[in-house]
Protein backbone atom coordinates (compact mmCIF):
# COMPACT_ATOMS: atom_id res chain seq x y z
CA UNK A 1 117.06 104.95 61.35
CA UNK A 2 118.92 106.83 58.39
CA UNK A 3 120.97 104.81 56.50
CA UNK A 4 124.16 105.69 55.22
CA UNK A 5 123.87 107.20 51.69
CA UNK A 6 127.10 104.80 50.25
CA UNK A 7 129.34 102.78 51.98
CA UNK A 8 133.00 102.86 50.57
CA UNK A 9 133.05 99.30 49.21
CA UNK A 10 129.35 99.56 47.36
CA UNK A 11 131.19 102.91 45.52
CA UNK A 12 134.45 101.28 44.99
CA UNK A 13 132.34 98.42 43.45
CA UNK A 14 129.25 100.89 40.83
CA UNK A 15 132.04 102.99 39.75
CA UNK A 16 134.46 100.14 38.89
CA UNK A 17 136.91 102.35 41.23
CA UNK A 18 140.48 101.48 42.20
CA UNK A 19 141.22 102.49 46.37
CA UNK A 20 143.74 104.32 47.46
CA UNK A 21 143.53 103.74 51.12
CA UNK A 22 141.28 102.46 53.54
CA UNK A 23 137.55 103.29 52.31
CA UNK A 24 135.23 104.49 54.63
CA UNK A 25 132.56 102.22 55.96
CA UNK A 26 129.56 104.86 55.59
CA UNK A 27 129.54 108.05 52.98
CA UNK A 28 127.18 110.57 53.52
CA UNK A 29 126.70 112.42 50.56
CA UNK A 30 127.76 112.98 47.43
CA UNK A 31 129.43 116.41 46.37
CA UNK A 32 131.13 118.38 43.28
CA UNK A 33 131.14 121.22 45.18
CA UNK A 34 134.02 122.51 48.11
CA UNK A 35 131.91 125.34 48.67
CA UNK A 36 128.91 122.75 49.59
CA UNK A 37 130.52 119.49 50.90
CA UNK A 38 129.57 118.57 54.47
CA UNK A 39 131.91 116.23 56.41
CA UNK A 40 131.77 112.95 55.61
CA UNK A 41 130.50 113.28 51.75
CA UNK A 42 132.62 112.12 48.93
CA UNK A 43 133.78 114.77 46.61
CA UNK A 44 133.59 113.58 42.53
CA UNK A 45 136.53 115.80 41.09
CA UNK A 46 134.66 116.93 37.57
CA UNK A 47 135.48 119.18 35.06
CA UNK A 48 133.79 121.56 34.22
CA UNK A 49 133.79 124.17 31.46
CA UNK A 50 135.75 126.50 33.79
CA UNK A 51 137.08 124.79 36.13
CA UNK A 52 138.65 121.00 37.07
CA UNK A 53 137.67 119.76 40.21
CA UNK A 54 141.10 118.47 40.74
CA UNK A 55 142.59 121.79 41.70
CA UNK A 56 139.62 121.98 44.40
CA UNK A 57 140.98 119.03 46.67
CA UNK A 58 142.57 120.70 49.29
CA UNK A 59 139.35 122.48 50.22
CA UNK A 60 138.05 119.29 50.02
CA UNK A 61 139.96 117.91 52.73
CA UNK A 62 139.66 121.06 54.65
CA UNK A 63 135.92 120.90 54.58
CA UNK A 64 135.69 117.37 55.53
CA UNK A 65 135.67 114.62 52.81
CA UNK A 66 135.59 111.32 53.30
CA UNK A 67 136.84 110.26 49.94
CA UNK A 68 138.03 111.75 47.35
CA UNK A 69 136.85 110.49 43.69
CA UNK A 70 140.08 111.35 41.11
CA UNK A 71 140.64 110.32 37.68
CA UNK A 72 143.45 108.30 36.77
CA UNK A 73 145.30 110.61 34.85
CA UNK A 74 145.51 113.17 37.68
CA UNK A 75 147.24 110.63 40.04
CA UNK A 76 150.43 111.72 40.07
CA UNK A 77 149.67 115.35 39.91
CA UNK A 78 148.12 114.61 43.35
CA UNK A 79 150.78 114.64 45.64
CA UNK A 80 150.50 113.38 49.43
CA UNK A 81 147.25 113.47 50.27
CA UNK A 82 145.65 112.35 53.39
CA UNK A 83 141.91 111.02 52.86
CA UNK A 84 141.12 107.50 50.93
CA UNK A 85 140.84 108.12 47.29
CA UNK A 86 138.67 106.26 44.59
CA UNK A 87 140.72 106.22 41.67
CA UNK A 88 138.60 106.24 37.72
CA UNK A 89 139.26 106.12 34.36
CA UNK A 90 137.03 109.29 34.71
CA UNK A 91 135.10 110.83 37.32
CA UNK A 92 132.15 112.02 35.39
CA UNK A 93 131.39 108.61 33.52
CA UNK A 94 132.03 107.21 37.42
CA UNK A 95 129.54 109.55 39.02
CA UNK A 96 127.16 108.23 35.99
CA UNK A 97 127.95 104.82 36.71
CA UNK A 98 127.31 105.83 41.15
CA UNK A 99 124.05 106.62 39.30
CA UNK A 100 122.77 103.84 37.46
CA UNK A 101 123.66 101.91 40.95
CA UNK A 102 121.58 104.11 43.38
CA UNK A 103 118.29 103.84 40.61
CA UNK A 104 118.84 99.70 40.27
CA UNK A 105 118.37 99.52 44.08
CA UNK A 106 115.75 102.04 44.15
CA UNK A 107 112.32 101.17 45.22
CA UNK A 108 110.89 104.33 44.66
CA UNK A 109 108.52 105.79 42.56
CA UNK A 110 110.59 108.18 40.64
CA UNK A 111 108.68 111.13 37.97
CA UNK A 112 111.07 113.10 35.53
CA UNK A 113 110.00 116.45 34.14
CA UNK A 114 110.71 118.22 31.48
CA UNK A 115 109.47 121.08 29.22
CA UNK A 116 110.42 124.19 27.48
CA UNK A 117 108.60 126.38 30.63
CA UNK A 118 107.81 125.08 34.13
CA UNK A 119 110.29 122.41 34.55
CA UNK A 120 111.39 123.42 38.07
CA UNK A 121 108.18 124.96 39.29
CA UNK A 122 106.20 121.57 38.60
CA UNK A 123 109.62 119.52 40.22
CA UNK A 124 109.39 121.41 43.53
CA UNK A 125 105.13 121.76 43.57
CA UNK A 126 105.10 117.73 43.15
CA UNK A 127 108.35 117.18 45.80
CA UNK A 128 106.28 119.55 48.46
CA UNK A 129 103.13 117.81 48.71
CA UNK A 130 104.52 114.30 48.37
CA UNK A 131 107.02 115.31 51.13
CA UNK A 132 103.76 114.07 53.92
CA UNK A 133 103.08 111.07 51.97
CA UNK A 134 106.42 109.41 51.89
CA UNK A 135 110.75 109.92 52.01
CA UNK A 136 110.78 112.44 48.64
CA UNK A 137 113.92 112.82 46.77
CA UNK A 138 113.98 115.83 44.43
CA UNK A 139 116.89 117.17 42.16
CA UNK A 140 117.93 120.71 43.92
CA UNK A 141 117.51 124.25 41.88
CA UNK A 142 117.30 123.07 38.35
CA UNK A 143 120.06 120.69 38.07
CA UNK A 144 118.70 118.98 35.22
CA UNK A 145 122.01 118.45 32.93
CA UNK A 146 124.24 115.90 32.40
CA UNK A 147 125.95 116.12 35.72
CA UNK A 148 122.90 117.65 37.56
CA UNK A 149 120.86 114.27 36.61
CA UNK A 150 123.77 111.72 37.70
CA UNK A 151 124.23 113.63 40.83
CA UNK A 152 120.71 113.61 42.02
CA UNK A 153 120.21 110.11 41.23
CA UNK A 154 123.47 109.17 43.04
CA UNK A 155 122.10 111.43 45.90
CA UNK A 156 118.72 108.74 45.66
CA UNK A 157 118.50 107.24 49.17
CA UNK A 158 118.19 103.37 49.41
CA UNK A 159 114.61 104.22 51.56
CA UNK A 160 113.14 106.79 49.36
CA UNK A 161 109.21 106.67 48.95
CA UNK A 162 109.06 109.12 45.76
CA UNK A 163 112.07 110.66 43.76
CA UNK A 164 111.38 113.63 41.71
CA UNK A 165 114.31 114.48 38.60
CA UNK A 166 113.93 118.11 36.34
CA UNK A 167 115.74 117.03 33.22
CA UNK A 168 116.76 119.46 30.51
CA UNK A 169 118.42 120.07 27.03
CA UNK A 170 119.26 123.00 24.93
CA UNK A 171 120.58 120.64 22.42
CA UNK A 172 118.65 117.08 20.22
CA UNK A 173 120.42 113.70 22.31
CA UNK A 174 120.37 115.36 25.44
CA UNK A 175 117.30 114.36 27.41
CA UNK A 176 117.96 110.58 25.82
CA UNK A 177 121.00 108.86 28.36
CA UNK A 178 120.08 110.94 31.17
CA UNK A 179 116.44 109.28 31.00
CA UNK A 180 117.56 106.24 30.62
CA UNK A 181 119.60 106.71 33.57
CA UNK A 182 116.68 107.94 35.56
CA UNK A 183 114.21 105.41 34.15
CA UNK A 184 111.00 107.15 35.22
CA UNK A 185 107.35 105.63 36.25
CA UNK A 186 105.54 109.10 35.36
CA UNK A 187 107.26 111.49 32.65
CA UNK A 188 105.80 114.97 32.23
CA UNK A 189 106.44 116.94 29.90
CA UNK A 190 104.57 120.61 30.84
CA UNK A 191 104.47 122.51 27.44
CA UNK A 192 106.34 122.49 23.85
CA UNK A 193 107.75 126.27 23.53
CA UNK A 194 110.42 128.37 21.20
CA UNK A 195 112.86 128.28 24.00
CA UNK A 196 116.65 127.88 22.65
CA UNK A 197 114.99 127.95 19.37
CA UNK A 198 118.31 128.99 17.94
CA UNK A 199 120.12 125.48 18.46
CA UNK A 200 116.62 124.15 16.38
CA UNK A 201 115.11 124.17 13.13
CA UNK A 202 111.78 124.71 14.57
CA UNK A 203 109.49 124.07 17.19
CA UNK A 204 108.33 121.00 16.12
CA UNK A 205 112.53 119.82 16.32
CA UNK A 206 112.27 121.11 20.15
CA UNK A 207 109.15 118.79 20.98
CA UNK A 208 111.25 116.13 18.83
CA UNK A 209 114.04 116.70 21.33
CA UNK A 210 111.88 116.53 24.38
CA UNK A 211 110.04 113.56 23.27
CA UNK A 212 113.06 111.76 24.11
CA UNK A 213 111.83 111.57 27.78
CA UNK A 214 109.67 108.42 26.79
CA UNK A 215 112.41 106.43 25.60
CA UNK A 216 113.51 106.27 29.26
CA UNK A 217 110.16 105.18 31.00
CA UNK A 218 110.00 101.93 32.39
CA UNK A 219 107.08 99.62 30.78
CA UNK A 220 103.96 100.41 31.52
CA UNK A 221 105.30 103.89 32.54
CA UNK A 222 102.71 107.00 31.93
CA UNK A 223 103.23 109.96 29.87
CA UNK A 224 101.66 113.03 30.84
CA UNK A 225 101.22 116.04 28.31
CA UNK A 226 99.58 119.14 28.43
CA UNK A 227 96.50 118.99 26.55
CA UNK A 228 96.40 122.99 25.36
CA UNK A 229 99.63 122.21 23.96
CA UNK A 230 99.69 122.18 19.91
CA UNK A 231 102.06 120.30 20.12
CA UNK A 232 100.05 117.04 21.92
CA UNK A 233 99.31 114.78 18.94
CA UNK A 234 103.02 115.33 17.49
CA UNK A 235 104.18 114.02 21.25
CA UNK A 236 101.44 111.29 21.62
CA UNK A 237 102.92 109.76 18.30
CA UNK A 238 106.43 109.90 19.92
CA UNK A 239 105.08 108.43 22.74
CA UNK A 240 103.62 105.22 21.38
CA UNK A 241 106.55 104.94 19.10
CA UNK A 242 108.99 104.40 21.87
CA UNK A 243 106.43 101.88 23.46
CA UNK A 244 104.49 103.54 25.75
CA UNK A 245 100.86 102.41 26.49
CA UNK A 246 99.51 104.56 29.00
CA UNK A 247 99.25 108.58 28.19
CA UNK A 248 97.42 111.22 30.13
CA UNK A 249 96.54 114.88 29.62
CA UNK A 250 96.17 117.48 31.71
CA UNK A 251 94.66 121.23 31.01
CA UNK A 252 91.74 123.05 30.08
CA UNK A 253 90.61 120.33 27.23
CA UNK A 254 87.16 118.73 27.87
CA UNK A 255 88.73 115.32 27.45
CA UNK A 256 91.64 115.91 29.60
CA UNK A 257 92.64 113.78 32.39
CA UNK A 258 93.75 116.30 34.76
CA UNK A 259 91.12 119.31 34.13
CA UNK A 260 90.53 122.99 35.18
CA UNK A 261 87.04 123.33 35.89
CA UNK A 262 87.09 126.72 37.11
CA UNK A 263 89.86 129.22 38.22
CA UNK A 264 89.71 132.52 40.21
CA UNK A 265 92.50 135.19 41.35
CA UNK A 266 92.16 135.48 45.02
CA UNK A 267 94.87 138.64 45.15
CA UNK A 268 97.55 137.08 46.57
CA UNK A 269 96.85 133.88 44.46
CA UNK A 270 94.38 131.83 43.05
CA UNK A 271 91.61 128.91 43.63
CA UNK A 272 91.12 126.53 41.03
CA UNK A 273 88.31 123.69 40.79
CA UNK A 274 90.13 120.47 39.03
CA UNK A 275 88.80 117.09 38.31
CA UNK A 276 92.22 114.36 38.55
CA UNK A 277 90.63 111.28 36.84
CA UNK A 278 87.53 111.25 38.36
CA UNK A 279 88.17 112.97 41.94
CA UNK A 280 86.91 116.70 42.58
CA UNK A 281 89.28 118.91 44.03
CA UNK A 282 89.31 122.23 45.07
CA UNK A 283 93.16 123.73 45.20
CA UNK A 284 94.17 127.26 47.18
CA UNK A 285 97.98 128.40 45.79
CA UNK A 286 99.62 131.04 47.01
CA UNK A 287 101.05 131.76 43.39
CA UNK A 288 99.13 133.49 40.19
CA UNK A 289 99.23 132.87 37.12
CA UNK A 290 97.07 130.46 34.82
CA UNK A 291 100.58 129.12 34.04
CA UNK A 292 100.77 127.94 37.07
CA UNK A 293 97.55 126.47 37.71
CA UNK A 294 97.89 125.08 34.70
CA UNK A 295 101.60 122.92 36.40
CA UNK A 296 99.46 122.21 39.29
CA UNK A 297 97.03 119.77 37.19
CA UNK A 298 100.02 118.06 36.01
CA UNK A 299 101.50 118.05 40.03
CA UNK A 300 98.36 116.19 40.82
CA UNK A 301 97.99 113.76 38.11
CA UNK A 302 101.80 112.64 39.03
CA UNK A 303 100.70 112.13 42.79
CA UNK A 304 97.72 110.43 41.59
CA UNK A 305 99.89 108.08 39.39
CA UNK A 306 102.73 107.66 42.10
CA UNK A 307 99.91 106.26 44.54
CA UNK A 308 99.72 109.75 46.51
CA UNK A 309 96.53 110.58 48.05
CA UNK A 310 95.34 113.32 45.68
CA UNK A 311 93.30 114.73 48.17
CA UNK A 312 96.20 115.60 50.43
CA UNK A 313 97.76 116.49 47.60
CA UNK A 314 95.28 119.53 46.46
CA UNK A 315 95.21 120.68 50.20
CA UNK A 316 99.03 120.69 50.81
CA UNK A 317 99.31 123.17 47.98
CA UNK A 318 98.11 125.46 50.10
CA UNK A 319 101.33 126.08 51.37
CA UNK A 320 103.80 125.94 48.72
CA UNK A 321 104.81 129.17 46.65
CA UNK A 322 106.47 129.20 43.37
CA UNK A 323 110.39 130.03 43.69
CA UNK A 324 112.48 133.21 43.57
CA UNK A 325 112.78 134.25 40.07
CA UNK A 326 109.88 132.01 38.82
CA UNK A 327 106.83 134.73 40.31
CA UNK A 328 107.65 135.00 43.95
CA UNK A 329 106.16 138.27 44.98
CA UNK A 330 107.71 140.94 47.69
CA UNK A 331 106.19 143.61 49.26
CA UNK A 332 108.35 146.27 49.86
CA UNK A 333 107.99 149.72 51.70
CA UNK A 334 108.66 152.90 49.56
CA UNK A 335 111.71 155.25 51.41
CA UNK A 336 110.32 157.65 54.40
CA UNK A 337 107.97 155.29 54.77
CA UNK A 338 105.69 156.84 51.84
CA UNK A 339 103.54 153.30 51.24
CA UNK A 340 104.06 149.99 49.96
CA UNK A 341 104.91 148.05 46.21
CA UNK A 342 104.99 144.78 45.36
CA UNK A 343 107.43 142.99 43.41
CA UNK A 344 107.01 139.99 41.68
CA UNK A 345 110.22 138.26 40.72
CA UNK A 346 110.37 136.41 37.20
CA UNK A 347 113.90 137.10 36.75
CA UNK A 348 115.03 133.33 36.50
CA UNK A 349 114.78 133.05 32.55
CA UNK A 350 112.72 134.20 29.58
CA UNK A 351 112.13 132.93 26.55
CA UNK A 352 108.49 133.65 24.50
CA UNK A 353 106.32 131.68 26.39
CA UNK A 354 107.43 132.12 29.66
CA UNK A 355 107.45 136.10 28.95
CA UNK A 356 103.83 135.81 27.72
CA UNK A 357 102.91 134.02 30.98
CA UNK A 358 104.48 137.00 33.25
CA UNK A 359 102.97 139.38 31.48
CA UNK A 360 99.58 137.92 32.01
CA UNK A 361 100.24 137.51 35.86
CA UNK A 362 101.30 141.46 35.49
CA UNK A 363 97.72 141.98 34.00
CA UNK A 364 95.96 139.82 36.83
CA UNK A 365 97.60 141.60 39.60
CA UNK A 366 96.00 144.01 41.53
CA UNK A 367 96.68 147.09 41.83
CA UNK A 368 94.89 150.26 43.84
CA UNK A 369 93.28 152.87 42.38
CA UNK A 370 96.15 155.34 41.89
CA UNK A 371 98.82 152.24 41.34
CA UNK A 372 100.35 151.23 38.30
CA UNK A 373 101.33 147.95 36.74
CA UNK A 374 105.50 148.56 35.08
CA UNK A 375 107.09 145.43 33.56
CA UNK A 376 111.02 145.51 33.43
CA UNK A 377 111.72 143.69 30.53
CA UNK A 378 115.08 142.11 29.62
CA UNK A 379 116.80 140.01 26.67
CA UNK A 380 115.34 136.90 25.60
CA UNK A 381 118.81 134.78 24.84
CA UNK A 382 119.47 131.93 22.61
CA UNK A 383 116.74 132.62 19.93
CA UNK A 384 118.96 132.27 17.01
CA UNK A 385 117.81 134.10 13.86
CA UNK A 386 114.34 134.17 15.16
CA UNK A 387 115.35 136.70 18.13
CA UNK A 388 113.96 140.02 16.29
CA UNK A 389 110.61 138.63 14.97
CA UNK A 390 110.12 136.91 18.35
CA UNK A 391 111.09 140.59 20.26
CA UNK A 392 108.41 142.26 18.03
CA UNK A 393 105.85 139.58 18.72
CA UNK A 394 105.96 140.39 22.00
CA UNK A 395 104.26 143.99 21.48
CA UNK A 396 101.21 142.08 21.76
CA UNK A 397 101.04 140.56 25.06
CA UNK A 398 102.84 143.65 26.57
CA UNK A 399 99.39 145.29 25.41
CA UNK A 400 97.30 142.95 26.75
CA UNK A 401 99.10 143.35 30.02
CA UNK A 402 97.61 146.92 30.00
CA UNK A 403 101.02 148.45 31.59
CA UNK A 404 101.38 151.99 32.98
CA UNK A 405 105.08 151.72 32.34
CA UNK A 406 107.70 149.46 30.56
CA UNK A 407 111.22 149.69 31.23
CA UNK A 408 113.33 147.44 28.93
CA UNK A 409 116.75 147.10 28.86
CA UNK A 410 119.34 144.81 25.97
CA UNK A 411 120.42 144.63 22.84
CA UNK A 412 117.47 142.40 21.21
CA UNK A 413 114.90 143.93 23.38
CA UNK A 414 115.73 147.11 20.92
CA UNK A 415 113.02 145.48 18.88
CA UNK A 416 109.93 145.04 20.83
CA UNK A 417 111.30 149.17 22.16
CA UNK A 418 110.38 150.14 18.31
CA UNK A 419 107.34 147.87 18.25
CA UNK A 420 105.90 149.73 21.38
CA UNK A 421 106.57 153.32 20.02
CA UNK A 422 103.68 155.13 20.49
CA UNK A 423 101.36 152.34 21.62
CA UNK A 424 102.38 152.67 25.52
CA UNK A 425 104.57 154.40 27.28
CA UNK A 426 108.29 152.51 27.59
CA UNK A 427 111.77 153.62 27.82
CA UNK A 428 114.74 151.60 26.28
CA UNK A 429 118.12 151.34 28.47
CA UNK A 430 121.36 150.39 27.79
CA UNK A 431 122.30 148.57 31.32
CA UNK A 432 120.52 146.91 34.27
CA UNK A 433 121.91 149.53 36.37
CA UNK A 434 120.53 152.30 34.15
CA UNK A 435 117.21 150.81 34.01
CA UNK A 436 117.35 150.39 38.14
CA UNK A 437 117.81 153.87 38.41
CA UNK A 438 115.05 154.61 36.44
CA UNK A 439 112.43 152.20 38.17
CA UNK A 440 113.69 153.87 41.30
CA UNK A 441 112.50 157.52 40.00
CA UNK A 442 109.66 156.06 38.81
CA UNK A 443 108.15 153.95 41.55
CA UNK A 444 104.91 155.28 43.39
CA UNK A 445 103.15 153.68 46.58
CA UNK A 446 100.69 150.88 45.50
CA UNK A 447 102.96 149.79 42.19
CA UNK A 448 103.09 146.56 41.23
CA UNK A 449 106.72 145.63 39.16
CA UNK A 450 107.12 142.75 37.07
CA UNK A 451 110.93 141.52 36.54
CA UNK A 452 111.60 139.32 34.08
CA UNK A 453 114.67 138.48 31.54
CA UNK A 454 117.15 135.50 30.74
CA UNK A 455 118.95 134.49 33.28
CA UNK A 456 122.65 136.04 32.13
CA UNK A 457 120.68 139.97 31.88
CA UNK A 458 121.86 140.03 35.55
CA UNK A 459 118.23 140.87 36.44
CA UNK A 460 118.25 138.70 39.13
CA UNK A 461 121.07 140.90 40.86
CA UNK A 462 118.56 143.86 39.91
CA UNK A 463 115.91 142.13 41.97
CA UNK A 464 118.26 141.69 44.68
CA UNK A 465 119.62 144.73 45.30
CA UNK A 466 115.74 146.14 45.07
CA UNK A 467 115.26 143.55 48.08
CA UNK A 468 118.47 144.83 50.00
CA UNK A 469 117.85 148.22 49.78
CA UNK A 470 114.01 147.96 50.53
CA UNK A 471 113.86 145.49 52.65
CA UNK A 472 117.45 145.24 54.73
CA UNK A 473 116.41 142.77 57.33
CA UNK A 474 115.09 139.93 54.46
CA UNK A 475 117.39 137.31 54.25
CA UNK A 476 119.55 137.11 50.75
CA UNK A 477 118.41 135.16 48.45
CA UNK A 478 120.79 132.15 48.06
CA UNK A 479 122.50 130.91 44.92
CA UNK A 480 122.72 127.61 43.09
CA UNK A 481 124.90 125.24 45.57
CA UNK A 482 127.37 124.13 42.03
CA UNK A 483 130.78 125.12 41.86
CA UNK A 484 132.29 124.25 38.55
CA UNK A 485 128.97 123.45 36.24
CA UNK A 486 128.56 124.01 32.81
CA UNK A 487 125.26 125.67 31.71
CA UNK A 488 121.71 124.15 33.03
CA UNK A 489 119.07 122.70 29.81
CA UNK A 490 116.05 124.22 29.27
């Protein structure tokens, strides 16, 4: 039998809450979200950057809440309302505190993640093939902030087997009290790369930044780092300096812990040969991308080192993909029924590794004898001063790609547009609608179209409309269930 998530008192009492009203024996959720909320959930009343939560109560009655969790301050703003209330000093800190509560309780074997790339893919590759070897909790889309993290963990069922947390920053002290909230058994950090470089000094600041994942781990927790990563021995110091005793690699070294013995695209994915401490597994994914096989060696060592069968582990991977906007493909047909072209759909977030990555699955794809590979190419955001050089570098691994076309559109992307000047063929455009159109002239049966950008391009609505227009009768693609949040970490 499920058990309730919360009952009224055991919130009244983690929060340090005053009721208003006759608490509910059983809560079923937890919620910051009216557009979300299911009947019965409680509904934590945060501000945001945009909005307050407070002016959202009414459709939190409407759609059902049980309880309604206000700050103190708000109270007499408030006016009659009808549902028990759970009164803070504030209702952020109180959701943290909800937090701390549901992990002390917590028998679970909980993994956090984190990473400048791969953060979500490796979250929801290790929650799917745990999900037949125990209850798995996992944070949803990439809420990996500091109210995506206290959420999740006050989400964390009493009778969870496994609990799976994406934790990000784009700042230094970020990662640090949301780890120590989470107080992980495996932490993985997937790979060290200039993302958000322009809140940093360098990259070796990032890895400083992510390093502060250890300081969370419980003793005799495991750190898991990529060993391909340059940035491995700088982490492994940080590692044992905030006490931990047990560190694994995983990658293409010889002396890794989790290694790729042999990989192979099988068109509409890949096989890949591993060896997780000492077992031999052989792993089908429905996703390309050496990237990606690369996140699955780390998704097995955590199973191993949660007490998964790893075995199980390699074969349920048959059956997970990677998520829209992180190299889900579509086929699509061509109007008047003139053939088929496949989309593959990076349009999530960019930064220089994660570009680099897509445009190597662009090179692997496919493609017939008359088809072409194009990458659509957007903005990479949040790059500081280094934006330009970082642009330019990109030249290269567009190159390498082998493209028959590249479409860019953006301000900064105005820099890898003059790198590529007579190398390939490319067209700059102002706007994501501009650009649309001209994929739309361009596109031939048999092409295979990369998308990729940061997340605020709007490329994701590019991808979407491409979907709706081809493909009418696919289901839309659904958006992050958060009303008021500020921005996700990286």
């Amino acid at each position: 039998m499920t058990l309730a998530l919360w009952t009224g008192s055991e919130m009244a009492e983690a929060t340090g809450g005053r009721p208003v009203g006759a608490l509910p024996s059983a809560i079923s959720g937890i919620s910051i979200d009216t557009r979300t909320l299911q009947p019965g959930e409680a509904f934590f009343a945060i501000k945001g950057e945009s909005f307050d939560g407070h002016a959202f109560l009414r459709q939190a009655i409407a759609a059902g809440a049980g309880l309604l969790v206000v700050a103190e301050k708000k109270l007499p703003a408030l006016g009659s309302v009808t549902v028990p209330l759970l009164v803070v000093d504030d209702v952020l800190k109180a959701l943290e505190r909800l937090a701390v509560a549901a992990r002390a309780r917590s028998q679970a074997r909980i993994v956090a993640v984190t990473g400048s790339v791969g953060k979500t893919t490796t979250k929801d590759a290790l929650t799917h093939v745990l999900e037949r070897q125990g209850e798995v909790h996992a944070s949803l889309a990439s809420f990996n902030n500091h109210w995506g993290v206290p959420l999740t963990l006050a989400r964390l069922p009493r009778e969870a087997a496994f609990a799976v947390f994406e934790i990000g920053m784009n700042h230094p002290n970020e990662i640090r009290p949301l780890v120590k909230m989470v107080r992980p058994h495996v932490a993985i950090i997937t790979l060290i790369a200039p993302a958000h470089l322009g809140f940093f000094r360098d990259i070796d600041e990032i890895a400083e930044a992510k390093a502060e994942i250890f300081e969370g781990l419980v003793p005799g927790g495991t750190a898991v780092l990529n060993a391909d990563d340059p940035q491995l021995e700088h982490l492994s110091r940080r590692a044992r300096a905030a006490g931990v005793t047990r560190i694994t690699t995983f990658g293409e070294a010889a002396d890794a812990d989790y290694r790729l013995t042999a990989l192979r695209s099988t068109g509409s994915g890949q096989r890949l040969a591993a060896r997780i401490d000492g077992t031999d597994v052989t792993v089908e994914i429905g996703s390309g991308g050496r990237h990606i096989a690369q996140n699955v060696l780390a998704v097995l060592g955590a199973a191993d080192l949660t007490g998964a069968d790893v075995e199980t582990a390699a074969a349920d991977l048959a059956s997970w993909r990677a998520g829209k906007g992180r190299g889900a493909r579509v086929t699509l047909p061509l109007p008047g029924g003139g053939g088929e072209w496949t989309l593959i759909d990076e349009s999530y977030n960019a930064n220089p590794a994660s570009m680099r990555a897509a445009l190597s699955l662009l090179a692997q794809s496919a493609a017939g004898t008359d088809a072409r590979r194009i990458a659509v190419l957007g903005d990479m955001l949040e790059l500081g001063v280094h934006s330009r050089n970082l642009h330019v570098e990109l030249a290269s691994a567009v190159l390498d790609a082998h493209p028959d076309l590249v479409l860019l559109a953006g301000t900064e992307m105005t820099a890898l547009d003059a790198a590529l000047e007579r190398l390939v063929r490319h067209e700059w455009h102002s706007s994501t609608d501009e650009l649309r159109a001209s994929l739309l002239r361009h596109l031939r049966p048999g092409d295979v179209v990369m998308i990729k950008a940061s997340k605020s391009i709007g490329f994701s609505k590019v991808v979407d409309d491409l979907i709706g227009q081809f493909a009418p009768q696919a289901a839309p693609r659904s958006g992050e269930p958060a009303s008021n949040p500020p921005r996700q970490g990286a």
